[in-house]
N, C-alpha and C. Protein backbone atom coordinates (compact mmCIF):
# COMPACT_ATOMS: atom_id res chain seq x y z
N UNK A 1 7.93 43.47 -63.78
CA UNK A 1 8.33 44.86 -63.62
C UNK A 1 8.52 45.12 -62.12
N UNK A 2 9.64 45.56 -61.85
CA UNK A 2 9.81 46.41 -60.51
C UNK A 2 9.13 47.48 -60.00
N UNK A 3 8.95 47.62 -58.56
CA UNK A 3 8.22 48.49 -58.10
C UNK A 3 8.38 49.85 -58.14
N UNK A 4 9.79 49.84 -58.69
CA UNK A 4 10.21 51.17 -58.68
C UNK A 4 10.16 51.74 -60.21
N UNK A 5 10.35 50.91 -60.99
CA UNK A 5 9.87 51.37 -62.71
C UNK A 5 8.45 51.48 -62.87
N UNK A 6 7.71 50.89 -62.16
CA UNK A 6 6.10 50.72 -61.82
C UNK A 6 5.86 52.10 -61.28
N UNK A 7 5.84 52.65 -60.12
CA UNK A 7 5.67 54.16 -59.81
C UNK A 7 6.64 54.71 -61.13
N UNK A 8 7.38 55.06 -61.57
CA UNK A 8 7.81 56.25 -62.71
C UNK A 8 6.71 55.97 -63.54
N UNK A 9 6.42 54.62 -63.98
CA UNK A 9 5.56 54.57 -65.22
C UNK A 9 3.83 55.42 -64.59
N UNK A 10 3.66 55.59 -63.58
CA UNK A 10 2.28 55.49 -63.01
C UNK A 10 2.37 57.01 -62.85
N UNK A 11 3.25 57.59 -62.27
CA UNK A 11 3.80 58.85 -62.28
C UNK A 11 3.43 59.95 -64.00
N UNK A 12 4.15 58.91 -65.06
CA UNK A 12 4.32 59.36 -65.95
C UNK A 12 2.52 59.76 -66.81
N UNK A 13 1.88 58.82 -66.31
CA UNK A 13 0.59 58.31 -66.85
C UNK A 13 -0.07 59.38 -66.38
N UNK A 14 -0.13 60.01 -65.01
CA UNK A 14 -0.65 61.04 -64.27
C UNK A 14 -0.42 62.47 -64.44
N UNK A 15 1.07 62.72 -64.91
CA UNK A 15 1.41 63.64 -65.37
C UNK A 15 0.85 63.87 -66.76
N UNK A 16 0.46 63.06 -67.61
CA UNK A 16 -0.27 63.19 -68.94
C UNK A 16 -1.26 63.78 -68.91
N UNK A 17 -1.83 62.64 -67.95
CA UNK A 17 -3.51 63.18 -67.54
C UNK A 17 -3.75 64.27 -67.42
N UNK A 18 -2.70 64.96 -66.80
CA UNK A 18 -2.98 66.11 -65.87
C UNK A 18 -2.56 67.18 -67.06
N UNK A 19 -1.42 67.27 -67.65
CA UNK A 19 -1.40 67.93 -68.68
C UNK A 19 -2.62 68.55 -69.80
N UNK A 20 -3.09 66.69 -70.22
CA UNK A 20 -4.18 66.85 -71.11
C UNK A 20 -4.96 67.82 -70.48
N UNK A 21 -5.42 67.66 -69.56
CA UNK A 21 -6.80 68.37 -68.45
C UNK A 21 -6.23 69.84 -68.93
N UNK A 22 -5.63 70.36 -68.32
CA UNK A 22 -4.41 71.30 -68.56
C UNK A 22 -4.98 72.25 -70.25
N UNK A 23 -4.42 71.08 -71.10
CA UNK A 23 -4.93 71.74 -72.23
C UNK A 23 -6.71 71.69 -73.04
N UNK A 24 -7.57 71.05 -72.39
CA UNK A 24 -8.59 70.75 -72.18
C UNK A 24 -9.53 71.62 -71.83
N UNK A 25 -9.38 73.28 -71.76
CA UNK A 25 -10.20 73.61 -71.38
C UNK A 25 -11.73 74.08 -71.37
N UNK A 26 -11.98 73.53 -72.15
CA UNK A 26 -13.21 72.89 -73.04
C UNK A 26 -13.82 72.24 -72.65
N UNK A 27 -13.42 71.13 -71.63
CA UNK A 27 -13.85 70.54 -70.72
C UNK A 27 -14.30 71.09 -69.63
N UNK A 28 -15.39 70.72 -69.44
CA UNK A 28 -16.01 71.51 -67.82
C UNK A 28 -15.88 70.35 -67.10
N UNK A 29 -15.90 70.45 -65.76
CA UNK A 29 -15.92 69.92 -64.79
C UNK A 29 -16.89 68.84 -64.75
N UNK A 30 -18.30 69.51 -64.39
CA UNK A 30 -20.05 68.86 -64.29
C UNK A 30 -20.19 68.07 -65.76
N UNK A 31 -19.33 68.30 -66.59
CA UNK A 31 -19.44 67.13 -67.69
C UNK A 31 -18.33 65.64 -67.68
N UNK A 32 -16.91 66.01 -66.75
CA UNK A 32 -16.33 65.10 -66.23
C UNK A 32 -17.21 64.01 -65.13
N UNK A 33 -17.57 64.73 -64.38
CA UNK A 33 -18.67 64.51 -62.81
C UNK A 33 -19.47 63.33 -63.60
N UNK A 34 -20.11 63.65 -64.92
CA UNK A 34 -21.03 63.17 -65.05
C UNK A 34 -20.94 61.89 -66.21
N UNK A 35 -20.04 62.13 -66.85
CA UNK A 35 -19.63 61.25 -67.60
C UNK A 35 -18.42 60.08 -67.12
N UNK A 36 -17.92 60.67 -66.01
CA UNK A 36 -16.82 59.79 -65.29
C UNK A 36 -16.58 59.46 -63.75
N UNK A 37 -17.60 60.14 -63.39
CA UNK A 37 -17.67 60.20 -61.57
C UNK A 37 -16.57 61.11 -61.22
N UNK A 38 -15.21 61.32 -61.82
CA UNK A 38 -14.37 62.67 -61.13
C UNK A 38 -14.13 63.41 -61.74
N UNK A 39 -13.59 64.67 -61.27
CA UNK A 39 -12.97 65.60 -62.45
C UNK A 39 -11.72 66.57 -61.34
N UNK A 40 -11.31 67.07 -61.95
CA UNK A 40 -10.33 68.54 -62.04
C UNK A 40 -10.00 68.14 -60.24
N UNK A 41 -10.84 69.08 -59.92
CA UNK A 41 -11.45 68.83 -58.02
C UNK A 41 -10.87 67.69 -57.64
N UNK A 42 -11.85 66.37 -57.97
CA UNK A 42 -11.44 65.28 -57.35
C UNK A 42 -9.88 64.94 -57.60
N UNK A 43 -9.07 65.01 -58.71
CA UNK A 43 -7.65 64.64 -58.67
C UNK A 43 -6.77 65.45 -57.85
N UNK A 44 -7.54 66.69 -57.77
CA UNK A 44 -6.89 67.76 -56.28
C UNK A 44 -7.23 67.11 -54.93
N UNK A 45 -8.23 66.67 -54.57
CA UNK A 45 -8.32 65.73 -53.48
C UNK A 45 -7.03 64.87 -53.13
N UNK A 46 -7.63 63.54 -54.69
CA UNK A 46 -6.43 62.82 -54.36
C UNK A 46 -4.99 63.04 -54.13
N UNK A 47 -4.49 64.25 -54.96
CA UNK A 47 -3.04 64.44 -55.06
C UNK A 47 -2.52 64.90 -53.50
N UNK A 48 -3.45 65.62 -52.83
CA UNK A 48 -3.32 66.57 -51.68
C UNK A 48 -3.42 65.06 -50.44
N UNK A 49 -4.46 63.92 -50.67
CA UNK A 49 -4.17 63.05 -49.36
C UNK A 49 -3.84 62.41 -49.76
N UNK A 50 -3.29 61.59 -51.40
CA UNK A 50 -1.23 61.04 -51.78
C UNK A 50 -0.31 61.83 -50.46
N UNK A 51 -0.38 63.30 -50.63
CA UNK A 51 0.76 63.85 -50.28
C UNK A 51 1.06 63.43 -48.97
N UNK A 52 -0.18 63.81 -48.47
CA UNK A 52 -0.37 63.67 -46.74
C UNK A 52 0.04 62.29 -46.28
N UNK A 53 -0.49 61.16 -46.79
CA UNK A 53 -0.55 59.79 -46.36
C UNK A 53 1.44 59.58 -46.79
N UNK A 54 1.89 60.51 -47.28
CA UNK A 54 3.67 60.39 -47.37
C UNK A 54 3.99 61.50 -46.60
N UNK A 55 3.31 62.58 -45.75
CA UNK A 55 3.85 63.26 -44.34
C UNK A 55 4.08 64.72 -45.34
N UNK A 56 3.56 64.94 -46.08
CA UNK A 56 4.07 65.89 -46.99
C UNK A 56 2.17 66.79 -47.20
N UNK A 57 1.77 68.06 -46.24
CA UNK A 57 0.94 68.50 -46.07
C UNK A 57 1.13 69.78 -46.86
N UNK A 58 -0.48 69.83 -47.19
CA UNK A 58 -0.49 71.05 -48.79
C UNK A 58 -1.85 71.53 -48.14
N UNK A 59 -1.46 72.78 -48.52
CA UNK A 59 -3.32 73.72 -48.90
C UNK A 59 -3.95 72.86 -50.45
N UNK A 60 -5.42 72.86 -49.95
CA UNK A 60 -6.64 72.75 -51.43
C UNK A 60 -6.16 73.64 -52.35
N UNK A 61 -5.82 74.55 -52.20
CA UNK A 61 -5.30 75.43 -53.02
C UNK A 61 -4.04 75.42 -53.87
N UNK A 62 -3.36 74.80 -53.03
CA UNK A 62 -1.84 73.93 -53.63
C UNK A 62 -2.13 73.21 -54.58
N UNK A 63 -2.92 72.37 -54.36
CA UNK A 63 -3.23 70.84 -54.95
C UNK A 63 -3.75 70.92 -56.39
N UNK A 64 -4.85 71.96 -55.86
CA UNK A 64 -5.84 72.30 -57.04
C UNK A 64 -5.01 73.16 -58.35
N UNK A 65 -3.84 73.97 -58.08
CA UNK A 65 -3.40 74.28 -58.52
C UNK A 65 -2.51 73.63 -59.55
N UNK A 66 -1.96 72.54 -58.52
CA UNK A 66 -1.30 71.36 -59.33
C UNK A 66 -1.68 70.86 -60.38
N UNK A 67 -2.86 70.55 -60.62
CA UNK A 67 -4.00 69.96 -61.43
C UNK A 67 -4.51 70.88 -62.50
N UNK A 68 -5.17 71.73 -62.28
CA UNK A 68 -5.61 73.01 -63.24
C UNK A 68 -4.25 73.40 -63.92
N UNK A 69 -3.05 73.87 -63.10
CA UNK A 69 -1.95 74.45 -63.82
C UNK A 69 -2.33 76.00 -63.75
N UNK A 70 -2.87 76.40 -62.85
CA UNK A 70 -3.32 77.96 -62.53
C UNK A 70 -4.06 78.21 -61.11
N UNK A 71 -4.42 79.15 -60.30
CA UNK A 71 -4.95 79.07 -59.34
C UNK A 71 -6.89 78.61 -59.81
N UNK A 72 -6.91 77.80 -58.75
CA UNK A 72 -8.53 77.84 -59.94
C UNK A 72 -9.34 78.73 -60.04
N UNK A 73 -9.49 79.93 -59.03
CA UNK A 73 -10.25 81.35 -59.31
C UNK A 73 -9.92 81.65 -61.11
N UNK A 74 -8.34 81.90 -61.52
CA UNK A 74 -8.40 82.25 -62.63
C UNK A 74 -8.24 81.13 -63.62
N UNK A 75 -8.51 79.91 -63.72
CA UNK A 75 -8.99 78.99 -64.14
C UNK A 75 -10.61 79.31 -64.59
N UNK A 76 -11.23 79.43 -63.51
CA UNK A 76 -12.90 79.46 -63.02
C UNK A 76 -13.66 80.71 -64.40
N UNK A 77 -12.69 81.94 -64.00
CA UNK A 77 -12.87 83.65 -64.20
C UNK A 77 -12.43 83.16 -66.15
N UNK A 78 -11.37 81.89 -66.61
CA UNK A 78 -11.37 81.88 -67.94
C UNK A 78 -11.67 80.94 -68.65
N UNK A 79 -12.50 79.75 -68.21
CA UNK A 79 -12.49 78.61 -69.02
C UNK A 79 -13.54 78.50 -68.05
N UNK A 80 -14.74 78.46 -67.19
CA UNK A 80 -15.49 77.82 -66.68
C UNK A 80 -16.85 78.84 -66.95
N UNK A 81 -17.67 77.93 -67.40
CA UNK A 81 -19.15 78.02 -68.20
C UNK A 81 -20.20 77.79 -66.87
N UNK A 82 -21.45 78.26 -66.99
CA UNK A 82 -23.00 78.41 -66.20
C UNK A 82 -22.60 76.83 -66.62
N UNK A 83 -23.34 76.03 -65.69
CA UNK A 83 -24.36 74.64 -66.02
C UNK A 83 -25.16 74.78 -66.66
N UNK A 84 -25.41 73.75 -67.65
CA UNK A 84 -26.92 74.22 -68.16
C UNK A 84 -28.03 73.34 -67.22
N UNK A 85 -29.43 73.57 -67.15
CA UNK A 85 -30.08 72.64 -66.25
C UNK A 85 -29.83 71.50 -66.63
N UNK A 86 -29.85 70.75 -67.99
CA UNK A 86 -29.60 69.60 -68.04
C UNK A 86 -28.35 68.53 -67.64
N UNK A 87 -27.39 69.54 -67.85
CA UNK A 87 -26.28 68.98 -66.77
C UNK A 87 -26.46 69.03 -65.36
N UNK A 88 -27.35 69.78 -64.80
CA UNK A 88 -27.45 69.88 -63.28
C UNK A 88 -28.68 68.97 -62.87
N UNK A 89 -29.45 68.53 -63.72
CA UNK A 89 -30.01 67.49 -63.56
C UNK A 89 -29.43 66.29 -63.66
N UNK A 90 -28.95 65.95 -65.16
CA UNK A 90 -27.91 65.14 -64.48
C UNK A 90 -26.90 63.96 -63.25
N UNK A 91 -26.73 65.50 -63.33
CA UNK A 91 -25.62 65.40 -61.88
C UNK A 91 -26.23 65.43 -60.36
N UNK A 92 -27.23 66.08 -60.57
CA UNK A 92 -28.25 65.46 -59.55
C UNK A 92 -28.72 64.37 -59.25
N UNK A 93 -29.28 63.34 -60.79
CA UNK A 93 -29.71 62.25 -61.01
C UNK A 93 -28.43 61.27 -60.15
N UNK A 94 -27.40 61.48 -60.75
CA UNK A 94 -26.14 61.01 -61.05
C UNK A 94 -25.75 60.99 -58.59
N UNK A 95 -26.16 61.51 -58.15
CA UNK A 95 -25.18 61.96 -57.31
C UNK A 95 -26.09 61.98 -55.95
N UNK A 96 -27.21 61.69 -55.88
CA UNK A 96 -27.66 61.48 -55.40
C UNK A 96 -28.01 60.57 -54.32
């Protein structure tokens, strides 16, 4: 496979991801964190220093947006739940 059908396909795989997440909102974050080491956040990281490391500079806010598919305040304000302690233990355990 070529390098250039290789990025569309890798592209395509990411855009899924990101979709699923997207329709996922059921998913919390601190249960990604903890069951997978990243979530929501972290693919806003990556997407935002992808961009940069190609000269192409974004706000956290850009990025994050990209990812959620909403600003994440109203992301946060409609789909995001308290921790319970046991997830924040956890993720404490976990992160430490």
């Amino acid at each position: 496979m070529n390098e250039k059908l290789n990025l569309k396909i890798e592209a395509a795989v990411f855009r899924s991801l990101r979709n699923h997440l997207q329709k996922r909102t059921d998913v919390q974050n601190i249960d990604m964190m903890n069951m997978t080491g990243f979530c929501r956040n972290c693919l806003g990281r990556w997407y935002r220093e992808a961009a940069s490391e190609m000269g192409v500079e974004m706000g956290k806010e850009e990025s994050l947006e990209t990812i959620y598919g909403m600003p994440v305040a109203e992301w946060k304000e409609k789909y995001q739940i308290e921790a319970t302690d046991t997830q924040k233990k956890e993720f404490k355990a976990i992160h430490e």
